[in-house]
Each structure stands twice: as structure tokens, then as C-alpha cells.
N, C-alpha and C. Protein backbone atom coordinates (compact mmCIF):
# COMPACT_ATOMS: atom_id res chain seq x y z
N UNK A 1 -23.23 4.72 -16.14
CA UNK A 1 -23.30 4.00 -14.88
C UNK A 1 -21.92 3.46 -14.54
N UNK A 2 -21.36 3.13 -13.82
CA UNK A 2 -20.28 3.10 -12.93
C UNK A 2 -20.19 1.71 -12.32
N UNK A 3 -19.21 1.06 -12.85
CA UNK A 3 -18.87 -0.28 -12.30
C UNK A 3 -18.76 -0.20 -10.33
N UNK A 4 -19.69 -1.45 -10.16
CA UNK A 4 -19.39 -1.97 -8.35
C UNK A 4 -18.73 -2.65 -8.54
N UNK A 5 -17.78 -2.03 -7.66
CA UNK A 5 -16.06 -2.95 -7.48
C UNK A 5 -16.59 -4.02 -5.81
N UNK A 6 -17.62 -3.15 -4.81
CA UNK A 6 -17.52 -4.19 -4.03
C UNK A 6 -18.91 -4.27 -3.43
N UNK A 7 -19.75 -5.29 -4.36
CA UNK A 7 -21.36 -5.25 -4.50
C UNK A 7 -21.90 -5.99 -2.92
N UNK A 8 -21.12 -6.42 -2.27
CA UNK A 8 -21.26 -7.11 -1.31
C UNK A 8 -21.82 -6.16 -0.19
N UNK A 9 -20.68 -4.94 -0.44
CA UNK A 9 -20.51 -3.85 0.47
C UNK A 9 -21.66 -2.91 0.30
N UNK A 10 -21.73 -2.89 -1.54
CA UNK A 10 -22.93 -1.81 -1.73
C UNK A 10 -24.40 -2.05 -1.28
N UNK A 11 -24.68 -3.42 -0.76
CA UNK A 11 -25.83 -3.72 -0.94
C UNK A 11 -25.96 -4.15 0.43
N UNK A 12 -25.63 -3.77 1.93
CA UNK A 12 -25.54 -3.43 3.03
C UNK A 12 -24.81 -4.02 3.98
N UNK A 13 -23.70 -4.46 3.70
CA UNK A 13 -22.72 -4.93 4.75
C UNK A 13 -21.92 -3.99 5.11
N UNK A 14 -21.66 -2.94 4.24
CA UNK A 14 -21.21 -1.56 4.24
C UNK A 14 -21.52 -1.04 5.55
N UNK A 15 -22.49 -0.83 5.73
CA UNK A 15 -23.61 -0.49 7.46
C UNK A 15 -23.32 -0.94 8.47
N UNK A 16 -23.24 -2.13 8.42
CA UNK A 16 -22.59 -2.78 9.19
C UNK A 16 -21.67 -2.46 10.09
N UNK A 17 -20.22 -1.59 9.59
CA UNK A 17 -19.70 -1.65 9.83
C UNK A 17 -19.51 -0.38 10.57
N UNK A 18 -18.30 -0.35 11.59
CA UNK A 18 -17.99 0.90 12.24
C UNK A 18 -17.33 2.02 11.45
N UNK A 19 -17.45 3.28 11.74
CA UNK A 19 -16.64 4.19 10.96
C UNK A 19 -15.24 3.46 10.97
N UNK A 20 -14.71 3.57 11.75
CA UNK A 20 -13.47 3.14 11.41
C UNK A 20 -12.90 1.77 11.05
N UNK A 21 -14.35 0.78 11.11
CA UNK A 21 -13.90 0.02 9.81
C UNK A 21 -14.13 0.34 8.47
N UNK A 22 -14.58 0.93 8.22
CA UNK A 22 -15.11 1.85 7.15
C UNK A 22 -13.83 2.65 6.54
N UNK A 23 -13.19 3.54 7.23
CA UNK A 23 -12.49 4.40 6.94
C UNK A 23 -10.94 3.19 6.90
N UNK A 24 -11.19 2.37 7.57
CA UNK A 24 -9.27 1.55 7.44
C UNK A 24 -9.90 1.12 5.87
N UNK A 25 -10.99 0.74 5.58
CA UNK A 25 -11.32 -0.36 4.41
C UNK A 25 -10.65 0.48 3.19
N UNK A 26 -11.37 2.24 3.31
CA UNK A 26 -11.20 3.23 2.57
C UNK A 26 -9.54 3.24 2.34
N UNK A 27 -8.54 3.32 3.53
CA UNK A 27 -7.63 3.30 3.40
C UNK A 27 -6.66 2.43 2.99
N UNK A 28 -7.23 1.34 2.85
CA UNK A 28 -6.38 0.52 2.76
C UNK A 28 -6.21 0.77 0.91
N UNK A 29 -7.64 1.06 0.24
CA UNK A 29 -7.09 1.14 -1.08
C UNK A 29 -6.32 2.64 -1.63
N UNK A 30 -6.50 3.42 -0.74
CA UNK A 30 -5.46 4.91 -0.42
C UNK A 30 -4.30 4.74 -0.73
N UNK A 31 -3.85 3.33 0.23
CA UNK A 31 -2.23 2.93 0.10
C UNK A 31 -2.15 1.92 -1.44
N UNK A 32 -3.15 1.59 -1.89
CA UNK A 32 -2.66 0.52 -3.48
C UNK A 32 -2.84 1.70 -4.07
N UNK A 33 -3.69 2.69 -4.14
CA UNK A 33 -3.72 3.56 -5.36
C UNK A 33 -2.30 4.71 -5.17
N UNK A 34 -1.73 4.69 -4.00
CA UNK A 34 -0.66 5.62 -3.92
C UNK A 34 0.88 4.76 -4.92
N UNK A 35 0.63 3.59 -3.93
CA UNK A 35 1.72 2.53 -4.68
C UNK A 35 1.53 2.31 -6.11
N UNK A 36 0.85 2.28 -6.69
CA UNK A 36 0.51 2.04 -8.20
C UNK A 36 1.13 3.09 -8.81
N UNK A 37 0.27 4.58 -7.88
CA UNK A 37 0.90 5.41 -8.93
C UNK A 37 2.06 5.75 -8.82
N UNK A 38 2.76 5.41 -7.59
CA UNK A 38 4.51 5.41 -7.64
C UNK A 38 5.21 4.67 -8.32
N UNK A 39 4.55 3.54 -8.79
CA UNK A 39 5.04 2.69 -9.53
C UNK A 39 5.00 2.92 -11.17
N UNK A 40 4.12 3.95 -11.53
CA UNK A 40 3.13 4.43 -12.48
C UNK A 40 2.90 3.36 -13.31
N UNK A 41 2.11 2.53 -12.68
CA UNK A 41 1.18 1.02 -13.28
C UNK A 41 -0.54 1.86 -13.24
N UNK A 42 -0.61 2.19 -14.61
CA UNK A 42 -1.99 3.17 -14.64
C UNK A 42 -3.24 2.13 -14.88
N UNK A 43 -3.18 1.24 -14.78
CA UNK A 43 -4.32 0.02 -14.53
C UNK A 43 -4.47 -0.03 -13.14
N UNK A 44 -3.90 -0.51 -12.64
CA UNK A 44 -3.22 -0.58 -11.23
C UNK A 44 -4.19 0.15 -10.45
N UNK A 45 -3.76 1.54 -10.94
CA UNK A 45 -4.04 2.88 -10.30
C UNK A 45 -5.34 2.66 -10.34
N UNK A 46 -6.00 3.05 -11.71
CA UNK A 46 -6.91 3.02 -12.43
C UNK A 46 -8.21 2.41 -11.11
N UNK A 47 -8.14 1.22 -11.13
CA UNK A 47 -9.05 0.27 -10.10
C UNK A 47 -8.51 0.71 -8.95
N UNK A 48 -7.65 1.06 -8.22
CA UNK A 48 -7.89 1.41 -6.75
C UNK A 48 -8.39 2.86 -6.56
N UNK A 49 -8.12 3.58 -7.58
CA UNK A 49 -8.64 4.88 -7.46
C UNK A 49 -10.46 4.30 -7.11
N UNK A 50 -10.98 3.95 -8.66
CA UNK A 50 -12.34 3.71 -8.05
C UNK A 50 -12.39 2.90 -7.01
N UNK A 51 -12.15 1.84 -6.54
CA UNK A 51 -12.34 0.79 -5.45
C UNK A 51 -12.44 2.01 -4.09
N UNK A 52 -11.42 2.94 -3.97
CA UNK A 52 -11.33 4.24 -3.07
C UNK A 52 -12.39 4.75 -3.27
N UNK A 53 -13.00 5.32 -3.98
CA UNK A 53 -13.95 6.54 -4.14
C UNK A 53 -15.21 5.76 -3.65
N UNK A 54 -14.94 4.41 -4.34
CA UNK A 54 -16.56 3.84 -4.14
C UNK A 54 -16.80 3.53 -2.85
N UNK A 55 -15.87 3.18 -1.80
CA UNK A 55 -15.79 2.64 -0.67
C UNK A 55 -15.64 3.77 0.11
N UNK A 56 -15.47 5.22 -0.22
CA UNK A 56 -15.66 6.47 0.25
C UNK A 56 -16.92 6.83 -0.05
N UNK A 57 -17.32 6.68 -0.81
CA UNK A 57 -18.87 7.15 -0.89
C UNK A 57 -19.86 6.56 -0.71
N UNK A 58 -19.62 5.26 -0.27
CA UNK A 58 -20.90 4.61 0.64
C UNK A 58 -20.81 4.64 2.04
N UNK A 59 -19.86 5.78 2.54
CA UNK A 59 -19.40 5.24 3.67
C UNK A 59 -19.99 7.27 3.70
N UNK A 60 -19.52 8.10 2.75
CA UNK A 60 -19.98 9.29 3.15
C UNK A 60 -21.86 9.43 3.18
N UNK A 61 -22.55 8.46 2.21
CA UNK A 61 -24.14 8.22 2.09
C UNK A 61 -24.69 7.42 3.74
N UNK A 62 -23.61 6.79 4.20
CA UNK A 62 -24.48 6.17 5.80
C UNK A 62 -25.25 7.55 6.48
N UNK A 63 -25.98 7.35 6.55
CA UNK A 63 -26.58 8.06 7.16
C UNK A 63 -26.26 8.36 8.68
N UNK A 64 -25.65 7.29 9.46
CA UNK A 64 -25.02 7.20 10.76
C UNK A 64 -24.14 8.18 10.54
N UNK A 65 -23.83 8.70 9.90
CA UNK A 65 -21.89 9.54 9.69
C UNK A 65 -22.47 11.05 9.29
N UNK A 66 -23.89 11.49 9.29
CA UNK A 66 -24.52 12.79 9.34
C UNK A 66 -23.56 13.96 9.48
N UNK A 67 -23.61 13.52 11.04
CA UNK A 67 -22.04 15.03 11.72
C UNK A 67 -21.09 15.19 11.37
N UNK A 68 -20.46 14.15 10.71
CA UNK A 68 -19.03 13.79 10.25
C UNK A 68 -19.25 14.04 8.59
N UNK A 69 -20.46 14.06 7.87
CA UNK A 69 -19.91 14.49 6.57
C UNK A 69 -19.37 15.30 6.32
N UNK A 70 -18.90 16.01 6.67
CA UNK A 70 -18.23 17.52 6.38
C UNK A 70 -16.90 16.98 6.23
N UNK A 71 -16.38 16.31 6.86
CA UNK A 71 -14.72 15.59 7.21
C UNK A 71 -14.84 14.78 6.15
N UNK A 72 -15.50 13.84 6.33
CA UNK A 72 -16.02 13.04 4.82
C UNK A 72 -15.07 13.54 3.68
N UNK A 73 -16.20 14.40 3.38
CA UNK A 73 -16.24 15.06 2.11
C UNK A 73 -15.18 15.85 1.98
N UNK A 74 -14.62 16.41 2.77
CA UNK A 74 -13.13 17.00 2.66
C UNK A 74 -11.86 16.01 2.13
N UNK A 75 -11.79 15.20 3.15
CA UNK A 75 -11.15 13.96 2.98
C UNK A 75 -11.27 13.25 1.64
N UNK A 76 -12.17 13.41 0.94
CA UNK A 76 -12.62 12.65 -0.57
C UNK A 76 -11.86 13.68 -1.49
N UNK A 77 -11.78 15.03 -1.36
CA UNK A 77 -11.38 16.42 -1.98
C UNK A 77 -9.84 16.33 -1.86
N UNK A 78 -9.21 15.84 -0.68
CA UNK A 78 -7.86 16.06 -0.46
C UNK A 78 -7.46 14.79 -0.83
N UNK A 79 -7.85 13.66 -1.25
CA UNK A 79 -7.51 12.36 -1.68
C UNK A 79 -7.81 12.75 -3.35
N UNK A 80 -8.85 13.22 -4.18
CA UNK A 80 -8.37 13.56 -5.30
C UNK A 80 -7.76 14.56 -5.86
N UNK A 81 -7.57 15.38 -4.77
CA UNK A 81 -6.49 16.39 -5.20
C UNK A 81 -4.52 15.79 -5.19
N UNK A 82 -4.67 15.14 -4.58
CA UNK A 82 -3.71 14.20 -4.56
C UNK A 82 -3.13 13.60 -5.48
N UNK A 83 -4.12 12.59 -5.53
CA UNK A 83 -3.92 11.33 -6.85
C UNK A 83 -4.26 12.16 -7.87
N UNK A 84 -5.37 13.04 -8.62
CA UNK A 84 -5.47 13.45 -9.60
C UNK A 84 -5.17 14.62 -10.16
N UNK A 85 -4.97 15.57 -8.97
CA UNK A 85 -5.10 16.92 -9.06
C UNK A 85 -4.08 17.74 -9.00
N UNK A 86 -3.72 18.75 -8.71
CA UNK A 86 -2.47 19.47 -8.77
C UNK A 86 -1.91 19.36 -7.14
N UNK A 87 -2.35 18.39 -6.14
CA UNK A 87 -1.99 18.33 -4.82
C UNK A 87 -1.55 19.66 -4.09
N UNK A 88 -3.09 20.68 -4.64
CA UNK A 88 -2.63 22.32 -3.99
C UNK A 88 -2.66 22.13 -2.17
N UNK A 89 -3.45 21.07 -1.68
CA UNK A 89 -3.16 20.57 -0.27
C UNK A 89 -1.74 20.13 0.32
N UNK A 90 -0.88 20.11 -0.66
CA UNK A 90 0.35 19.66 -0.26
C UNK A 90 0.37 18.28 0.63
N UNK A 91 -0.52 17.44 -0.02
CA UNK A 91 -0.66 16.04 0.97
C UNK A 91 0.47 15.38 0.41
N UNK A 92 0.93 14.42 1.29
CA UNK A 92 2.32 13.66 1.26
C UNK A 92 1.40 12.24 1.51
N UNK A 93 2.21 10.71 0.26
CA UNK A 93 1.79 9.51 0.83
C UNK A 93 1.91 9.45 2.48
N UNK A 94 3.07 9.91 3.14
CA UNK A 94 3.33 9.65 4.52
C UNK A 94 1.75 10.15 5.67
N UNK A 95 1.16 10.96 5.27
CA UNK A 95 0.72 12.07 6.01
C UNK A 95 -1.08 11.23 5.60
N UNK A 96 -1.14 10.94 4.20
CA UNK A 96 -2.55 10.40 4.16
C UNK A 96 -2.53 9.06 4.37
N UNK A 97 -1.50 8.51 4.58
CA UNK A 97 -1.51 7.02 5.22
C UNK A 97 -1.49 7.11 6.51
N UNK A 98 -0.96 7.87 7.20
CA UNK A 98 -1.34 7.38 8.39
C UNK A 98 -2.44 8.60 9.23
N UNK A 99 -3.50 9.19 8.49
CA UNK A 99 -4.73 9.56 8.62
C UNK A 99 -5.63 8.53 8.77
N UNK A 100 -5.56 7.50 7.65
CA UNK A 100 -6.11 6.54 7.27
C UNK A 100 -5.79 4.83 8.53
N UNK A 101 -4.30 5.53 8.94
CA UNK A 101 -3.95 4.25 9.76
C UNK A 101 -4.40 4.32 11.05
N UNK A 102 -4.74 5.52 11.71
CA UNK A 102 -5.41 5.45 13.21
C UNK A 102 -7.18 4.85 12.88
N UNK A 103 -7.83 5.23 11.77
CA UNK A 103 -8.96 4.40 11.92
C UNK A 103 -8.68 2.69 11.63
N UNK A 104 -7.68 2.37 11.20
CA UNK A 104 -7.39 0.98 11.06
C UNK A 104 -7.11 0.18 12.25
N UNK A 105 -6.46 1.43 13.18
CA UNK A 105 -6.29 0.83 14.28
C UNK A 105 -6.81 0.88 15.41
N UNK A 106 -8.11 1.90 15.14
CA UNK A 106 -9.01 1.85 15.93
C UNK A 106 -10.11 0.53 15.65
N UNK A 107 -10.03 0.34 14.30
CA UNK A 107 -11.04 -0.65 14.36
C UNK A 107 -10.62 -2.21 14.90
N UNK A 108 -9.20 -2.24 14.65
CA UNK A 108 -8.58 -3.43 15.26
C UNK A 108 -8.89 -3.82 16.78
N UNK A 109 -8.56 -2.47 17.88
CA UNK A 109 -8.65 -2.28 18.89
C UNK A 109 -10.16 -2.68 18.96
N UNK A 110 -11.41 -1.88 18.36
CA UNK A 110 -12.61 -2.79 18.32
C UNK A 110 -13.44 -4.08 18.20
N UNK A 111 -12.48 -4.21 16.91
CA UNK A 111 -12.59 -5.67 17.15
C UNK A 111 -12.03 -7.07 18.43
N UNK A 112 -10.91 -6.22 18.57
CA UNK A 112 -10.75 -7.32 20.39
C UNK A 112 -11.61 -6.85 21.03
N UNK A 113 -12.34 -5.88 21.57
CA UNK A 113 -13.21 -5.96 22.60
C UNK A 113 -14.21 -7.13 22.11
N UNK A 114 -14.81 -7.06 21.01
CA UNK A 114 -15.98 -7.59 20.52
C UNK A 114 -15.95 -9.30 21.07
């Protein structure tokens, strides 16, 4: 079984939220687990990797995000091919941060209307 890094989230505030608060939340630990491992602080890493995955995969299980799993789930593939994998995607920190930064700033923009 698998440590909840954010039980608050797992247990439906997660829902709550808009994809693209969802996806900045995702990103935001994208950018600690990139920095860690540039730093190569493998604790560091260690917890944002999961804090990422977990906050990616309650967000790929909403059921609201049906049409969009496909992107999802790609996106989860090219983030551990990245951090763990032989990065045969050729993803660059530059390029998956700011994938991650238009839903951040879409959700910002959402939140002023609100």
C-alpha cells in the first residue's frame, strides 16, 4: 500500500477542483521533483516524485476528465520517462514546466472571475 502524501485531496477536495487547478497543483510538484533532481537531493526527489504521481492520479480517476484521459495518461508516461526513464521523449525541464504553467494560469485567471 502506498503512502497519502495529500489525504485531504484524496478524500474529495480533489473534485472540487477545476482541471486546471488540478493540473497547476500536479505541476507545481513537476517543478520540486525536477529541482531536486538537479540538485540530486534523492529524498527530495524521492517525495515529489510521489506527491506528482499521486496528485496525477486522482486527477486522471475524476471521472469529469473521461475525454481527456488519454492526455492524462500520456502526460503521466512523459513525466516518468523523464524523471525516471531514459527521457526517449526528449522532454526538457523548460518544455514540461511550462505545459504545466498555462494550466496554472488558467486556473489563476479562474479564480478572479470567481
Amino acid at each position: 500500500m502506498s503512502v497519502v502524501h495529500h489525504p485531504e485531496l484524496a478524500t474529495g477536495r480533489w473534485r472540487r477542483m477545476t482541471l486546471a487547478e488540478q493540473m497547476g497543483n500536479v505541476g507545481s510538484e513537476v517543478y520540486r521533483a525536477i529541482r531536486a533532481k538537479q540538485q540530486t537531493n534523492q529524498p527530495r526527489f524521492q517525495l515529489a516524485l510521489e506527491r506528482m504521481l499521486e496528485l496525477l492520479d486522482l486527477t486522471i480517476a475524476d471521472p469529469r476528465w473521461m475525454n481527456g484521459r488519454r492526455e492524462l495518461l500520456r502526460a503521466r508516461e512523459v513525466l516518468c520517462d523523464f524523471l525516471v526513464g531514459d527521457n526517449v521523449y526528449r522532454s526538457t525541464p523548460q518544455n514540461l514546466q511550462s505545459y504545466f504553467d498555462h494550466f496554472a494560469l488558467a486556473a489563476r485567471r479562474q479564480a478572479g472571475r470567481a
